[in-house]
Protein backbone atom coordinates (compact mmCIF):
# COMPACT_ATOMS: atom_id res chain seq x y z
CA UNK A 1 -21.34 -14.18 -147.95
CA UNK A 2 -23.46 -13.59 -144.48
CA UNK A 3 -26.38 -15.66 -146.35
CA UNK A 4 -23.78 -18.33 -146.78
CA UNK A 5 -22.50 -18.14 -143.31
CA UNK A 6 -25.99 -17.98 -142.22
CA UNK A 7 -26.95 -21.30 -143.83
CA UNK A 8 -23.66 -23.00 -143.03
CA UNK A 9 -23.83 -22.67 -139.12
CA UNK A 10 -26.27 -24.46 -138.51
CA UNK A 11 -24.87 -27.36 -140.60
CA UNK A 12 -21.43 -26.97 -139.51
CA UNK A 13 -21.89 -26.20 -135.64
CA UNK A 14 -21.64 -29.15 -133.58
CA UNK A 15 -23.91 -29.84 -130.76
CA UNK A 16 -22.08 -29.34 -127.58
CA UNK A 17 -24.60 -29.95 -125.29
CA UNK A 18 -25.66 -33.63 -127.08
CA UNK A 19 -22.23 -34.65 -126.47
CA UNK A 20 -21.77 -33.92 -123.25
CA UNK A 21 -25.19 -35.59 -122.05
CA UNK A 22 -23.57 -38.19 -123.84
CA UNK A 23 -20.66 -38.85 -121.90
CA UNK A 24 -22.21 -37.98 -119.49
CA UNK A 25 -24.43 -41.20 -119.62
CA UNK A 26 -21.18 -43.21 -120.78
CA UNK A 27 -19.80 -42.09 -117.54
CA UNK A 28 -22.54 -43.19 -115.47
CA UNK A 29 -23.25 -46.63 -116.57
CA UNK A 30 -18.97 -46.81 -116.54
CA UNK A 31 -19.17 -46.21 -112.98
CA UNK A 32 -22.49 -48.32 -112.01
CA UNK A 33 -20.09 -51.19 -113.63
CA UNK A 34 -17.44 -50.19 -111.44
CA UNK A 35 -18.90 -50.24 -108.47
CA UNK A 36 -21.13 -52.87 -109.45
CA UNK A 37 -18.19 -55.02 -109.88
CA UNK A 38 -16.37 -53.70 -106.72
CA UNK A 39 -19.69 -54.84 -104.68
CA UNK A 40 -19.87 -58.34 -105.74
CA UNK A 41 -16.00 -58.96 -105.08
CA UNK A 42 -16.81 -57.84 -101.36
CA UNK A 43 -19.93 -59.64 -100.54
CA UNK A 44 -19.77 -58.38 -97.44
CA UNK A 45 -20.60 -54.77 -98.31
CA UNK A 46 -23.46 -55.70 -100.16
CA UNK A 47 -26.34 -54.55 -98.48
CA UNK A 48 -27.94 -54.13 -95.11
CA UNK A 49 -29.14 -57.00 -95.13
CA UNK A 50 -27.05 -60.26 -94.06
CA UNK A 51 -27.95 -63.98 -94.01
CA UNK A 52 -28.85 -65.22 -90.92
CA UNK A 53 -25.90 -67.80 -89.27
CA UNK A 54 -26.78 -71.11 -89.70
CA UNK A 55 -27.29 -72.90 -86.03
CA UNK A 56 -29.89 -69.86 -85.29
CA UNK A 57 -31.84 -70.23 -88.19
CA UNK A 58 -31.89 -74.06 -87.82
CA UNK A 59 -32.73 -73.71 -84.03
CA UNK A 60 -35.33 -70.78 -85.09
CA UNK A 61 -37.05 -73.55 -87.39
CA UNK A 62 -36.73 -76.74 -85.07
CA UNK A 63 -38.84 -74.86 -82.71
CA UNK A 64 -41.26 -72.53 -84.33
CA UNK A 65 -40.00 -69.58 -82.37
CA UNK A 66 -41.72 -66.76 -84.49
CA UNK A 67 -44.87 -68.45 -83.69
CA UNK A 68 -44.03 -67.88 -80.19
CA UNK A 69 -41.70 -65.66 -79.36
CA UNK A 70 -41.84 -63.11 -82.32
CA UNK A 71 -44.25 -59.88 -82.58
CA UNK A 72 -44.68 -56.81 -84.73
CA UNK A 73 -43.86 -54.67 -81.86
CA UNK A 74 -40.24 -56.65 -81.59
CA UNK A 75 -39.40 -56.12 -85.31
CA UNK A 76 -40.27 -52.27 -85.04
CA UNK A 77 -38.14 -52.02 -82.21
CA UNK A 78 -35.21 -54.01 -84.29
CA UNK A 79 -35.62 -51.42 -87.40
CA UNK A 80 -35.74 -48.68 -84.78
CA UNK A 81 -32.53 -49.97 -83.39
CA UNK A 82 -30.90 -50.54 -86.73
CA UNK A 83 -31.06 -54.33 -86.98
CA UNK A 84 -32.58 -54.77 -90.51
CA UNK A 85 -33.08 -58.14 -92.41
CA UNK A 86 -33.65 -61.95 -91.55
CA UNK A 87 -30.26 -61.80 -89.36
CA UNK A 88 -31.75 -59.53 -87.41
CA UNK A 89 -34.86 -61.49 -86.53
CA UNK A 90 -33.40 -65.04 -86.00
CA UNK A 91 -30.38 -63.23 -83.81
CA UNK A 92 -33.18 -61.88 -81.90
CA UNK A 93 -35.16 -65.27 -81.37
CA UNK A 94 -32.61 -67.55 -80.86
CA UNK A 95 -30.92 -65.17 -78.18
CA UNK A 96 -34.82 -64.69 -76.39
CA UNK A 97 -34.57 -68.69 -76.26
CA UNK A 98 -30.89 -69.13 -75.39
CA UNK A 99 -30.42 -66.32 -72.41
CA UNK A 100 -33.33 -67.93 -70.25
CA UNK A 101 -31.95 -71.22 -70.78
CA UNK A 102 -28.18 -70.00 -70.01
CA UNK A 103 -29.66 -67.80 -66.65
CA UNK A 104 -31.30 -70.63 -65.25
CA UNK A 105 -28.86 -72.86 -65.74
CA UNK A 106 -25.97 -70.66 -64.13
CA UNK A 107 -28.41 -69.18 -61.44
CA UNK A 108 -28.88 -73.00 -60.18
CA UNK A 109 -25.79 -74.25 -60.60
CA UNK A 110 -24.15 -71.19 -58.31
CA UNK A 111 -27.07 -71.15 -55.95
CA UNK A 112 -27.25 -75.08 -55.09
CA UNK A 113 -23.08 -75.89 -55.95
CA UNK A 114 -21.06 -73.22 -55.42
CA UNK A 115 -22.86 -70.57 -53.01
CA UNK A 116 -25.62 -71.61 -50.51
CA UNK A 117 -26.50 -68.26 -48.43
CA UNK A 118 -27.83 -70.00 -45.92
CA UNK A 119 -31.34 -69.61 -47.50
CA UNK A 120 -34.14 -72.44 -47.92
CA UNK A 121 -35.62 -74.21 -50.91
CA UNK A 122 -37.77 -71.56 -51.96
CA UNK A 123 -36.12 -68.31 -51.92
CA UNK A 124 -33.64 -70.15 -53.79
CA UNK A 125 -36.57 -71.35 -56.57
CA UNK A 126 -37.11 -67.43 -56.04
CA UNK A 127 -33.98 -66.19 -57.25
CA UNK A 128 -33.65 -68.40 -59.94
CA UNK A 129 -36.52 -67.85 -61.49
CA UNK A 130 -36.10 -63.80 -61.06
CA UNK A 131 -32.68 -64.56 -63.10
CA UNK A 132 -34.44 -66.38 -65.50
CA UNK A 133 -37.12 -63.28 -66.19
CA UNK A 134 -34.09 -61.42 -66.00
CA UNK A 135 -32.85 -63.79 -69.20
CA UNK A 136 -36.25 -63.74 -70.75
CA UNK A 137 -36.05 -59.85 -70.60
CA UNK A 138 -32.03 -59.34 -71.46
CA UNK A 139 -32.98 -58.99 -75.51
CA UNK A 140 -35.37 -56.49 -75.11
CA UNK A 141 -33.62 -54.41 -72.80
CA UNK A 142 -30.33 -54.71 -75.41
CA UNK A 143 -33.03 -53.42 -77.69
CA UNK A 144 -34.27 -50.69 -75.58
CA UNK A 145 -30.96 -49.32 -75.29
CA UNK A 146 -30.17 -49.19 -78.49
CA UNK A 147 -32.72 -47.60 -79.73
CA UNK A 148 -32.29 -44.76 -77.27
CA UNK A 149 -28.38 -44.08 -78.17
CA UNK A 150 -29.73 -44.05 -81.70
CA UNK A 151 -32.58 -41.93 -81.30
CA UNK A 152 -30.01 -39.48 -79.42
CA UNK A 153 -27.15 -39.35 -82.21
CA UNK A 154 -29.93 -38.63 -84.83
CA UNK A 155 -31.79 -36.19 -82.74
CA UNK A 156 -28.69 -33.92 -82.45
CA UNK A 157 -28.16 -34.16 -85.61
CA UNK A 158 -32.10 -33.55 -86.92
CA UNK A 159 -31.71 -29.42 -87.04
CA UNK A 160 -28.59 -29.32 -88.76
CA UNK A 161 -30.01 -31.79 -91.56
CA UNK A 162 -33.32 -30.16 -91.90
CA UNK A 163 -30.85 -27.07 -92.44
CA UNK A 164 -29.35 -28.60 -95.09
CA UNK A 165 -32.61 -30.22 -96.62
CA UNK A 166 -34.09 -26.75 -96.43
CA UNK A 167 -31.26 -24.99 -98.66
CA UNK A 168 -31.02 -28.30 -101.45
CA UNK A 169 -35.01 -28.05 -101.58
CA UNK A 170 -34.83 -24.13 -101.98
CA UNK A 171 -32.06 -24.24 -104.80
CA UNK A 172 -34.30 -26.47 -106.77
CA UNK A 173 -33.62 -29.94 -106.00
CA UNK A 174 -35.78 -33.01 -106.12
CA UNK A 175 -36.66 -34.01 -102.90
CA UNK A 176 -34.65 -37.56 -103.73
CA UNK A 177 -32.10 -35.75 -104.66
CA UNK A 178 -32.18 -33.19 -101.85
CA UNK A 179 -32.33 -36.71 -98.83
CA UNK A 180 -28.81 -38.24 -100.86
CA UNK A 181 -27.41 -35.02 -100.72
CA UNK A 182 -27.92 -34.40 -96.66
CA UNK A 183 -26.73 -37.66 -96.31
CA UNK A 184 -23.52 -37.54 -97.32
CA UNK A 185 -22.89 -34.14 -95.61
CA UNK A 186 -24.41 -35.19 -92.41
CA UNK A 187 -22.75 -38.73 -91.86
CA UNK A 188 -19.64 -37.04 -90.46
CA UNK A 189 -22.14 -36.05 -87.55
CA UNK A 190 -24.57 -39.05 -87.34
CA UNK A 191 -24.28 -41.98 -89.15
CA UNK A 192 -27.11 -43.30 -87.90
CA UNK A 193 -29.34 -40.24 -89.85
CA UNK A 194 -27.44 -40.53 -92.80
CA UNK A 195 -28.23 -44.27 -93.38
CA UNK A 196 -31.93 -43.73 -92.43
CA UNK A 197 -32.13 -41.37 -95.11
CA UNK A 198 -30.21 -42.74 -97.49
CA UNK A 199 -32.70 -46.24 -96.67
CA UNK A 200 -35.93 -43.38 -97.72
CA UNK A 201 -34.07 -42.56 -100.71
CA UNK A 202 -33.68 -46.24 -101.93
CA UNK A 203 -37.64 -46.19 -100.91
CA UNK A 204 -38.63 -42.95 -102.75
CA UNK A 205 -37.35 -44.84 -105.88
CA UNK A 206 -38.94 -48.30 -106.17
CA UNK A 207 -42.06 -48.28 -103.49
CA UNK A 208 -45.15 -47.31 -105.72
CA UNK A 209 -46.26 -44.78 -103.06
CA UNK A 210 -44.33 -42.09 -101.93
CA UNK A 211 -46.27 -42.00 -98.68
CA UNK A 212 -45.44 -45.61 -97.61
CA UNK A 213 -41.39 -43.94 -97.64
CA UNK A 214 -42.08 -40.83 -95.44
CA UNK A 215 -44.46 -43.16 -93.15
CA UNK A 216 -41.40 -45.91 -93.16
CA UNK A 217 -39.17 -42.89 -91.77
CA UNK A 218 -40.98 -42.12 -89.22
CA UNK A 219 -41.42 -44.94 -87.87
CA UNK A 220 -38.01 -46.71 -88.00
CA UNK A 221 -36.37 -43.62 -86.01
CA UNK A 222 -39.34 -42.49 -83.99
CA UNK A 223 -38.44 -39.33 -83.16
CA UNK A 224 -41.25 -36.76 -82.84
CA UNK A 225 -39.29 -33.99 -84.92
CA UNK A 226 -38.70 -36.37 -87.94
CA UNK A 227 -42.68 -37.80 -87.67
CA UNK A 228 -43.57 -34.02 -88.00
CA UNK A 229 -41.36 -33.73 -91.40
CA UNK A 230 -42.73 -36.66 -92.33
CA UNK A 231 -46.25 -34.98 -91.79
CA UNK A 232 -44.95 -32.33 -93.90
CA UNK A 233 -43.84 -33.69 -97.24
CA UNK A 234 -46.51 -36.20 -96.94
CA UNK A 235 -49.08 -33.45 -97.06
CA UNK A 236 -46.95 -31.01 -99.67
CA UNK A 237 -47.30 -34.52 -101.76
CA UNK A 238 -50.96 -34.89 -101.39
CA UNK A 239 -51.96 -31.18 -101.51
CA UNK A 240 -48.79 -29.51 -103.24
CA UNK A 241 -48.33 -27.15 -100.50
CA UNK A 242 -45.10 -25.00 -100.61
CA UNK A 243 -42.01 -27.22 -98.86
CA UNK A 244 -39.64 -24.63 -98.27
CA UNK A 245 -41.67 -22.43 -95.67
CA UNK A 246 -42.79 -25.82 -94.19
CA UNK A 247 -39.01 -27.24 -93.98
CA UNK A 248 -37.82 -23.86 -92.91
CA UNK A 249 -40.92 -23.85 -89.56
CA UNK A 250 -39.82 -27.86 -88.86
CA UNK A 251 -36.06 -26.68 -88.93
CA UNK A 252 -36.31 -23.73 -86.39
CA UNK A 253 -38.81 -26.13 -84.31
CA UNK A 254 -36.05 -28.48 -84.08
CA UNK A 255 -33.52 -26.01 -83.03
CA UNK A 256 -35.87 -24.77 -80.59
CA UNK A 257 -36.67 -28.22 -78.87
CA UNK A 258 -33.18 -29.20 -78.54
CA UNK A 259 -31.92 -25.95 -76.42
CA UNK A 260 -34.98 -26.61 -74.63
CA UNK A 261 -33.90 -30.31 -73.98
CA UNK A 262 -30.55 -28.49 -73.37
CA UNK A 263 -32.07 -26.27 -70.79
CA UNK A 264 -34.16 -29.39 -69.38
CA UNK A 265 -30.51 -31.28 -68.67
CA UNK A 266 -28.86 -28.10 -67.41
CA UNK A 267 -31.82 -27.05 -64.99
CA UNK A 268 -31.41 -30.63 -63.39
CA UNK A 269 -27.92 -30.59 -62.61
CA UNK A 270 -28.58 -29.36 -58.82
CA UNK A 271 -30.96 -32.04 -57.76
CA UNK A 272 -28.34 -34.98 -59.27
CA UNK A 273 -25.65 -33.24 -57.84
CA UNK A 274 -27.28 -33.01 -54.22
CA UNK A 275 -26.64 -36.63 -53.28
CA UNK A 276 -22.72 -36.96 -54.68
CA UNK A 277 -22.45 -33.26 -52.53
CA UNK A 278 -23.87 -34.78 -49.57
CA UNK A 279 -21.83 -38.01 -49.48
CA UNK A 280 -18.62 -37.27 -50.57
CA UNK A 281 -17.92 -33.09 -50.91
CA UNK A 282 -19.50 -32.86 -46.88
CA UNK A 283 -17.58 -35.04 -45.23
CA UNK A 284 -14.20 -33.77 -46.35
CA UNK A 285 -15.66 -30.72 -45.74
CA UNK A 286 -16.51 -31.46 -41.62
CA UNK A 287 -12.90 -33.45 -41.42
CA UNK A 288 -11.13 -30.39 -42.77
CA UNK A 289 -13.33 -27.73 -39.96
CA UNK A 290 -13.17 -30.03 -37.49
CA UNK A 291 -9.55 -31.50 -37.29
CA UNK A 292 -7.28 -28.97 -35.70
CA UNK A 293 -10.48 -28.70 -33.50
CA UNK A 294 -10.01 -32.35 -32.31
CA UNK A 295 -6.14 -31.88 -32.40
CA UNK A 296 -5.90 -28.95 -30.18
CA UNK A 297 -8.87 -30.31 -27.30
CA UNK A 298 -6.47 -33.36 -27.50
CA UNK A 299 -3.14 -31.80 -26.61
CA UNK A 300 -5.02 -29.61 -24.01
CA UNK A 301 -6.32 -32.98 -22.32
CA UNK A 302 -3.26 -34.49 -22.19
C-alpha cells in the first residue's frame, strides 16, 4: 500500500505552483489590456509627451527658429525643469520670439502715447530696448525658476527616498524594481522625484545601456546628491561593487547636507532680519519711549 501511495503522488498531486504562475500571467496581460484600453480612451493621459499646438509649430517652421534661437543648453534646462517633448521646445521658441516682439511693442506704445516723462529721444530708445532684453530674457528666467522650485521639492525629498531605495535593494530587489517601488511611496512627498524616477525606470528597460539611464538622471534633476548615486550604481554596474553599503553612505550624506543647508538658512536669519528690525520694529519702538516724553514737555510749555 505505501509503494502504491508512493507511486501515485506524484501522478495524482497537482502542481500548485504552475497554476498560480499561471494566473498569475493571465492576470497581468488582463490588466495591461485594461489599462491599455483605459489610456487610449483618455488621450490625454498618454504620456509625457504632448503635441506641440499648431500656430507655434507653424510659426517655429516659417522662421527657422531652432536654427537660431534653440541650444543644447536650453533643452537641458527644459528637461531639468520638467518640460519634456516637442511641446516643450516649440512653447519655448515661439514664446523667445513672441515676448520681445510683445515688450517692444508695449514699451513704445506707453513711452511715446500714453506716458512721456519728460525725457528725450534717447533715453526713451533706452528703455525700450532694456524692455525688450527684458522680453528676450523672460523665457529663460521662467526656466530658471523652475528649475530651482524643482530642484528644491526633490532635494527634500532625496534622503527619505535613498532610505527607501536602501531597504528595497537590501531585501533583494532588482534595482528596476527597487526605483518603481520608491516612486510610488515617495510621490505623496515630491512628485517631481517620483516621476524622475519612474522616467529612469522606463529607461532601465528599453535603452541598451544601463549607464546612459543613471547618466540621464543626473542630469535632468541636477542635484549634486542624486549625480553622486548616480556615480554609485554606475560603478556597482561596471565593477559589481556591493550597493547596499554604497546606498546606505549616499543616504546618511544626504541627511547630513540637508541639516547642514538647514543650519545654513537658520544661521542667516539675523542678517535678513536686521533691515525689516531697523525700518519698521525701531521706529515704533522710539514713538512708544519718546511720546509721553513729547506729551509732558508740551503741557509744561503751555
Amino acid at each position: 500500500m505505501a509503494t502504491i501511495v508512493t507511486v501515485a503522488m506524484p501522478l495524482i498531486e497537482t502542481d500548485t505552483l504552475t497554476q498560480r504562475m499561471k494566473a498569475v500571467a493571465t492576470e497581468r496581460e488582463s490588466i495591461r489590456a485594461r489599462e491599455r484600453a483605459r489610456l487610449l480612451a483618455d488621450k490625454s493621459k498618454q504620456s509625457l509627451r504632448q503635441e506641440p499646438k499648431v500656430y507655434m509649430k507653424q510659426i517655429v517652421e516659417q522662421f527657422n527658429l531652432p536654427k537660431w534661437l534653440g541650444t543644447d543648453k536650453a533643452k537641458l534646462q527644459m528637461a531639468m525643469a520638467g518640460f519634456r517633448g516637442p511641446q516643450a521646445e516649440v512653447a519655448f521658441l515661439f514664446f523667445r520670439l513672441v515676448t520681445p516682439v510683445l515688450s517692444l511693442a508695449v514699451s513704445a506704445f506707453y513711452i511715446f502715447a500714453i506716458a512721456d516723462f519728460g525725457l528725450s529721444l534717447f533715453p526713451k530708445i533706452g528703455i525700450i530696448i532694456f524692455f525688450t532684453y527684458l522680453g528676450l530674457k523672460a523665457p529663460e528666467i521662467y526656466l530658471k525658476n523652475m528649475i530651482s522650485k524643482r530642484q528644491a521639492s526633490m532635494g527634500r525629498s532625496f534622503p527619505d527616498a535613498m532610505d527607501l531605495l536602501l531597504i528595497c535593494v537590501e531585501s533583494g530587489m532588482s534595482i528596476e524594481h527597487a526605483f518603481r517601488k520608491v516612486a510610488q511611496e515617495i510621490g505623496n512627498q515630491s512628485v517631481q522625484l517620483a516621476e524622475e524616477l519612474t522616467l529612469t525606470t522606463a529607461e532601465l528597460s528599453y535603452l541598451p545601456d544601463r549607464r546612459s539611464a543613471y547618466e540621464n538622471l543626473g542630469l535632468r534633476t541636477g542635484i549634486d546628491s542624486v549625480k553622486q548615486i548616480v556615480t554609485v550604481l554606475i560603478q556597482a554596474e561596471r565593477y559589481g561593487t556591493p550597493l547596499g553599503a554604497a546606498l546606505r553612505v549616499v543616504s546618511r550624506e544626504s541627511r547630513d547636507n540637508r541639516m547642514l543647508l538647514a543650519e545654513k538658512k537658520a544661521a542667516a536669519l539675523p542678517p535678513k532680519l536686521t533691515v525689516p528690525m531697523i525700518l519698521f520694529f525701531l521706529p515704533v519702538l522710539f514713538a512708544v519711549i519718546m511720546t509721553p516724553a513729547i506729551i509732558q514737555i508740551n503741557r509744561s510749555i503751555h
